[in-house]
N, C-alpha and C. Protein backbone atom coordinates (compact mmCIF):
# COMPACT_ATOMS: atom_id res chain seq x y z
N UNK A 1 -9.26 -18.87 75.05
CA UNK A 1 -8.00 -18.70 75.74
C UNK A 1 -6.98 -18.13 74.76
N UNK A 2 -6.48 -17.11 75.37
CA UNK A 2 -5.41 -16.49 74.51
C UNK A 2 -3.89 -17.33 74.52
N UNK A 3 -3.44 -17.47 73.70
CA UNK A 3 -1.82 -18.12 73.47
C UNK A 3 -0.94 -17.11 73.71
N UNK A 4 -0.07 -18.10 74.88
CA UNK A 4 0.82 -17.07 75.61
C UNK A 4 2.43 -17.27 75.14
N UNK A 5 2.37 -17.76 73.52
CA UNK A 5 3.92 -17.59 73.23
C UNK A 5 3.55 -16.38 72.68
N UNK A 6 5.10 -16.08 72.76
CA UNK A 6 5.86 -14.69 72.05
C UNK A 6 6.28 -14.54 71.67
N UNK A 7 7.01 -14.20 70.63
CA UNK A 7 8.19 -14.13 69.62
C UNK A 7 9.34 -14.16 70.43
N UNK A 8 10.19 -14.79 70.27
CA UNK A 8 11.72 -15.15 70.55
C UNK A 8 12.59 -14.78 68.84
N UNK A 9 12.46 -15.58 67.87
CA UNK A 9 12.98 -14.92 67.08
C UNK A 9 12.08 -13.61 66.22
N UNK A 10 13.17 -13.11 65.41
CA UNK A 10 12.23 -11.70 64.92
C UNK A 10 12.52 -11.10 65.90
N UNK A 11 12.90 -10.29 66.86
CA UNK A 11 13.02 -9.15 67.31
C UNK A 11 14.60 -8.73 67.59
N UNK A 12 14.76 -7.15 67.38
CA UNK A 12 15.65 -6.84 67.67
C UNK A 12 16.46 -6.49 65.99
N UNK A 13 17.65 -6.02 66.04
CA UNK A 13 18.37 -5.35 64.78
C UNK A 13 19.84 -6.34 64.25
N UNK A 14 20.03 -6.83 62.61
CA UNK A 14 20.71 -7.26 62.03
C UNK A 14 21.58 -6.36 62.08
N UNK A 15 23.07 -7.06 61.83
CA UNK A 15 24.04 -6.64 61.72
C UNK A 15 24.84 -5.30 61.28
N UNK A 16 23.16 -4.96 60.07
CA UNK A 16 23.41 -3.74 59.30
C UNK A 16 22.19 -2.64 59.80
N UNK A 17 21.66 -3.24 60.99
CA UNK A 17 20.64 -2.61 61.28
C UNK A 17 19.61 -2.46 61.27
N UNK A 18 19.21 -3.43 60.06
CA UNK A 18 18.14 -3.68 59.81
C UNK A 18 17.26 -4.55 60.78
N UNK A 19 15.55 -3.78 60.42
CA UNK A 19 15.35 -4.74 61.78
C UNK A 19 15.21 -6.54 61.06
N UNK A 20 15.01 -7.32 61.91
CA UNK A 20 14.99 -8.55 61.43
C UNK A 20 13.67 -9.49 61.48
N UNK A 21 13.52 -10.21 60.26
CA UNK A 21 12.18 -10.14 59.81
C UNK A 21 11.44 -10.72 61.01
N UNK A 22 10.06 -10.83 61.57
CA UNK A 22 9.51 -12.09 62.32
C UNK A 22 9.22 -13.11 61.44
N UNK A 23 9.43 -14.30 61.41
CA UNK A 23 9.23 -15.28 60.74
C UNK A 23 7.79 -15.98 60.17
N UNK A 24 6.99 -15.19 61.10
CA UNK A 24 5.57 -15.74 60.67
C UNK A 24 5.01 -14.53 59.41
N UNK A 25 6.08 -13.25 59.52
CA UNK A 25 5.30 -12.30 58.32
C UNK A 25 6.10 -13.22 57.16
N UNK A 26 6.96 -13.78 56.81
CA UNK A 26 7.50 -14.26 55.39
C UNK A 26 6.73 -15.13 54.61
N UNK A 27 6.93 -14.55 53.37
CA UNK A 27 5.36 -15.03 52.38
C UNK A 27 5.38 -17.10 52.55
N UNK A 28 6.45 -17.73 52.87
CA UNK A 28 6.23 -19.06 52.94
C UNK A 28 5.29 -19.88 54.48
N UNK A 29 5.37 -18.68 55.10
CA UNK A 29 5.43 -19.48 56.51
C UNK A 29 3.83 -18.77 56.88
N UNK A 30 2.56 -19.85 56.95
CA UNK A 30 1.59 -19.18 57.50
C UNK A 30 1.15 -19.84 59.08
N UNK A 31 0.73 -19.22 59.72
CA UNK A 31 -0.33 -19.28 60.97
C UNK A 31 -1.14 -19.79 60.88
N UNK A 32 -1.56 -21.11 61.22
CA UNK A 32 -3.06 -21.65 61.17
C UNK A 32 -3.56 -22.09 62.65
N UNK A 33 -4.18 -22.86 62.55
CA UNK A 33 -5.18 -23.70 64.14
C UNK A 33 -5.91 -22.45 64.32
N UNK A 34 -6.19 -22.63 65.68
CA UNK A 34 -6.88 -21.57 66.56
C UNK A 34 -5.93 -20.90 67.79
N UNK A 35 -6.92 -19.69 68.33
CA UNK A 35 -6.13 -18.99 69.20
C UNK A 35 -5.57 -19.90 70.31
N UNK A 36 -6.39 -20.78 70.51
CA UNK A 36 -5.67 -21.60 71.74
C UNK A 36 -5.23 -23.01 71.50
N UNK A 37 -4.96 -23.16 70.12
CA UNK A 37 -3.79 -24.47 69.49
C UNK A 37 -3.10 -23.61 67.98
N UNK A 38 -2.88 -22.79 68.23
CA UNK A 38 -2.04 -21.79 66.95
C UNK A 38 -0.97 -23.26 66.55
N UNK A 39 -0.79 -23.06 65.01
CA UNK A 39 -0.04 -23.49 64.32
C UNK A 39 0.78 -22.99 63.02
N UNK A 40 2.36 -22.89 62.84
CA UNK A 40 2.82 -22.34 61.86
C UNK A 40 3.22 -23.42 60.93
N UNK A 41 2.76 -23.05 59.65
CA UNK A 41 3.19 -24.14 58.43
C UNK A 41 4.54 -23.59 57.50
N UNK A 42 5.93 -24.21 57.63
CA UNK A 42 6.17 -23.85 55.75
C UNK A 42 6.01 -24.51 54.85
N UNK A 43 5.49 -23.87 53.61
CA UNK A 43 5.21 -24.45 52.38
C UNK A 43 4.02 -25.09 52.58
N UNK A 44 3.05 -25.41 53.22
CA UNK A 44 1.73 -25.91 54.14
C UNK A 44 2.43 -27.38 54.80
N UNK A 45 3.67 -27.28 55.18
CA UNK A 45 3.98 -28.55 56.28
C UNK A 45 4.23 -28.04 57.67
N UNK A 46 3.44 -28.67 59.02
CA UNK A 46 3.53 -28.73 59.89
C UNK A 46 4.63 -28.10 60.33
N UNK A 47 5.48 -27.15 61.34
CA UNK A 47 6.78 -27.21 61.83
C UNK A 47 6.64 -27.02 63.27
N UNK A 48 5.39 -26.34 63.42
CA UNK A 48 5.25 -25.97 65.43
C UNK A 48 3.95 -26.20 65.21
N UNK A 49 3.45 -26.77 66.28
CA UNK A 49 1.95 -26.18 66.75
C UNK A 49 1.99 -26.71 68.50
N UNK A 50 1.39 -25.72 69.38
CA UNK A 50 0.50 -25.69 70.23
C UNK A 50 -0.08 -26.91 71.01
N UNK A 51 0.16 -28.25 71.53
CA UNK A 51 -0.83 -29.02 71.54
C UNK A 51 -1.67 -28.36 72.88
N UNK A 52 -1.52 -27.88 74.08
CA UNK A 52 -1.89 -27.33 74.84
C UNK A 52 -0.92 -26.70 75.63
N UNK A 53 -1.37 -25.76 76.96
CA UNK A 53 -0.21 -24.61 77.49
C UNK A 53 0.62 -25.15 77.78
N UNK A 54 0.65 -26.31 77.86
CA UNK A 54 2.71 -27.02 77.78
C UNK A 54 3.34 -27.75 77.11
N UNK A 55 2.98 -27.96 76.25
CA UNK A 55 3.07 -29.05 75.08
C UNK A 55 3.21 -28.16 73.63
N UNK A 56 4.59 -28.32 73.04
CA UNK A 56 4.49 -27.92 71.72
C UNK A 56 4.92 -29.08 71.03
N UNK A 57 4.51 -29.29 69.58
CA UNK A 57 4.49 -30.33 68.74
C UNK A 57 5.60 -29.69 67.93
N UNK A 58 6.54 -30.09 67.70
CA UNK A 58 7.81 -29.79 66.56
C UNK A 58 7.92 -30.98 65.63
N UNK A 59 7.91 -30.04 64.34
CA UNK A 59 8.25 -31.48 63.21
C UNK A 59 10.03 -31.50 63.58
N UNK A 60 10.47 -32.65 63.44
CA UNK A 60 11.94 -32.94 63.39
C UNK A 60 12.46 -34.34 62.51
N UNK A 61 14.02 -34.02 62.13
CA UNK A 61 13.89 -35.31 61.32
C UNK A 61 14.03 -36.35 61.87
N UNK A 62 13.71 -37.29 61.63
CA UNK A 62 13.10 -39.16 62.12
C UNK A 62 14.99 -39.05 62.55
N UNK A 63 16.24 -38.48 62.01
CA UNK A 63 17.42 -38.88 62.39
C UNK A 63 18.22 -37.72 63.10
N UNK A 64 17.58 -36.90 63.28
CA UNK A 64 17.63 -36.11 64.64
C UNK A 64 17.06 -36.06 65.94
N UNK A 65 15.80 -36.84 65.59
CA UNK A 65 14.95 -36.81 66.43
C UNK A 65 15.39 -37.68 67.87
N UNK A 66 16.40 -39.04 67.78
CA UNK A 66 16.66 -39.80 69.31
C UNK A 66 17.76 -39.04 69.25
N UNK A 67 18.88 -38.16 69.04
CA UNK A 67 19.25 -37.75 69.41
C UNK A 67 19.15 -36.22 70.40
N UNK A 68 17.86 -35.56 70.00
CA UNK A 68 17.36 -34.55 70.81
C UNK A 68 16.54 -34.88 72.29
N UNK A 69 16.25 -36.70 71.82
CA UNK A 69 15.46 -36.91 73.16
C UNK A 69 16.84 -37.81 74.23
N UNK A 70 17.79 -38.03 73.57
CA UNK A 70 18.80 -38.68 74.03
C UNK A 70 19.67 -37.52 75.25
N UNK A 71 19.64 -36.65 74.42
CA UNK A 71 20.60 -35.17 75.03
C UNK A 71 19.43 -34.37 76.10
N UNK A 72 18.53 -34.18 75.25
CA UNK A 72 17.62 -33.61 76.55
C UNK A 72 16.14 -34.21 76.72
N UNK A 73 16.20 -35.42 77.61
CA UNK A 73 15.16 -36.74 77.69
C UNK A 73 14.13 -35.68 78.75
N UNK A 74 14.46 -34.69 79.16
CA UNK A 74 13.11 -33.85 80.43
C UNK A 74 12.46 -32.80 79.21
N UNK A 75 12.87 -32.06 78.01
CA UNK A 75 12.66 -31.72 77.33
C UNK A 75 11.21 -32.40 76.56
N UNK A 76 11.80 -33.17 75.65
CA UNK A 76 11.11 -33.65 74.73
C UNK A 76 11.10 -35.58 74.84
N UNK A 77 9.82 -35.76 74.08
CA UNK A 77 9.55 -37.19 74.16
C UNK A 77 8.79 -37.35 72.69
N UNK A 78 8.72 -38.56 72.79
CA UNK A 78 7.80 -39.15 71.42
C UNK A 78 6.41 -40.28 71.91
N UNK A 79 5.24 -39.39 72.04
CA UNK A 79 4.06 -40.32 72.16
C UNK A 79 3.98 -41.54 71.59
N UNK A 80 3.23 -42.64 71.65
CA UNK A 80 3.32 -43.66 70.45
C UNK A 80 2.19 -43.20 69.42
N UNK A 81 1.37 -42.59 69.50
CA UNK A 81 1.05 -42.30 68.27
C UNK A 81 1.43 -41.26 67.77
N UNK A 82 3.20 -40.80 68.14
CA UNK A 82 3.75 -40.09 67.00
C UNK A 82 5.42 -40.89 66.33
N UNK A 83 5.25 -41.85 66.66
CA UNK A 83 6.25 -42.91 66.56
C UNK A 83 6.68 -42.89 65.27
N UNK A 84 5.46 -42.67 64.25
CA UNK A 84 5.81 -43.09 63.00
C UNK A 84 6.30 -41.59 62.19
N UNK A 85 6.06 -40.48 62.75
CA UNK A 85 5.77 -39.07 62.68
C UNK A 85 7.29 -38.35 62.40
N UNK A 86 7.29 -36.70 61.54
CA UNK A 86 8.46 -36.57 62.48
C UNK A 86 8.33 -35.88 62.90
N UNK A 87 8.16 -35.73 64.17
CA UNK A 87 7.61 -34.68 65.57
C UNK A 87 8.27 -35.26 66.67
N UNK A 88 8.15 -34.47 67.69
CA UNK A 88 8.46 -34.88 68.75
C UNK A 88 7.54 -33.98 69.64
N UNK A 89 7.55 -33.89 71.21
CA UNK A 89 6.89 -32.90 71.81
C UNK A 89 7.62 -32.28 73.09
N UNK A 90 7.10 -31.22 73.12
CA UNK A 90 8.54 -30.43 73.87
C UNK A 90 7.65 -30.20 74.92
N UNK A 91 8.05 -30.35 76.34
CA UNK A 91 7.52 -30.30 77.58
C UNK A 91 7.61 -29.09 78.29
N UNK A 92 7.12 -27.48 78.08
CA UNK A 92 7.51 -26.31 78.13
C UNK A 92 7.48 -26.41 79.92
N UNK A 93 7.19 -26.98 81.01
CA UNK A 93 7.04 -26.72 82.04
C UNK A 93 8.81 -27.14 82.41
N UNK A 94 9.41 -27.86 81.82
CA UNK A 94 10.66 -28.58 82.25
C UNK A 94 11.70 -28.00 81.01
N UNK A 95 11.06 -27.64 80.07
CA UNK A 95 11.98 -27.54 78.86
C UNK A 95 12.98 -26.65 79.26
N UNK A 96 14.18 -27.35 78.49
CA UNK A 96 15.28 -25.98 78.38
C UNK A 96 15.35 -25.41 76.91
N UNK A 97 15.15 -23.63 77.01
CA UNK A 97 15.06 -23.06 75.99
C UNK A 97 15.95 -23.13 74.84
N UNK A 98 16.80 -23.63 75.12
CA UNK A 98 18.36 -23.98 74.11
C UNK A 98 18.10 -25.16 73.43
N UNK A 99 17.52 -26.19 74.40
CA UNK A 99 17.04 -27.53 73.47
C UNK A 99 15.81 -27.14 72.44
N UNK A 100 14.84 -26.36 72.85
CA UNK A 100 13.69 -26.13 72.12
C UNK A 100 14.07 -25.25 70.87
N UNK A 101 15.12 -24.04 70.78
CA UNK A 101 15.31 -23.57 69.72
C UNK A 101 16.29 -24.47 68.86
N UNK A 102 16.96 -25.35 69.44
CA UNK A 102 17.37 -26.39 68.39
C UNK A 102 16.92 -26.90 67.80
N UNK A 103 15.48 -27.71 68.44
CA UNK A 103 14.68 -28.58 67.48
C UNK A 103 14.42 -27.78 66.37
């Protein structure tokens, strides 16, 4: 199964024109999992991955984190076995895109 995100950031022209980088070409940030649970690391730590076509896993901090599920509770939630984690999971069928580029 092919993965049906798409770049949201990275496209389009900086201020000076330049175009603006995609974030997965910058030498810190690599692509791992598979085509149908893709995952991006920086520095090799977790920050997105894929859990399936509606479910993305975001690392977030343990003191941001009840406040993102506080503000947008249809968004995102915390499994119990990510309780101890700092992730949360973003519910792409309900999500609002403004909450998700915040996390």
């Amino acid at each position: 199964m092919q993965s049906q995100l798409k770049p949201v950031v990275g496209e389009g022209k900086q201020d000076g024109g330049e175009p603006i980088p995609q974030p997965w070409s910058l030498p810190q940030i690599k692509r791992k999992g598979t085509d149908s649970r893709p995952a991006w690391y920086v520095n090799d730590r977790l920050v997105v991955r894929l859990h399936d076509e509606n479910t993305l896993v975001i690392r977030v901090p343990l003191t941001k984190r009840e406040s993102l599920i506080e503000t947008f509770p249809d968004t995102f939630g915390v499994p119990p076995r990510m309780e101890a984690h700092h992730k949360v999971e973003a519910y792409l069928d309900r999500a609002k895109p403004r909450a998700v580029r915040m996390a």
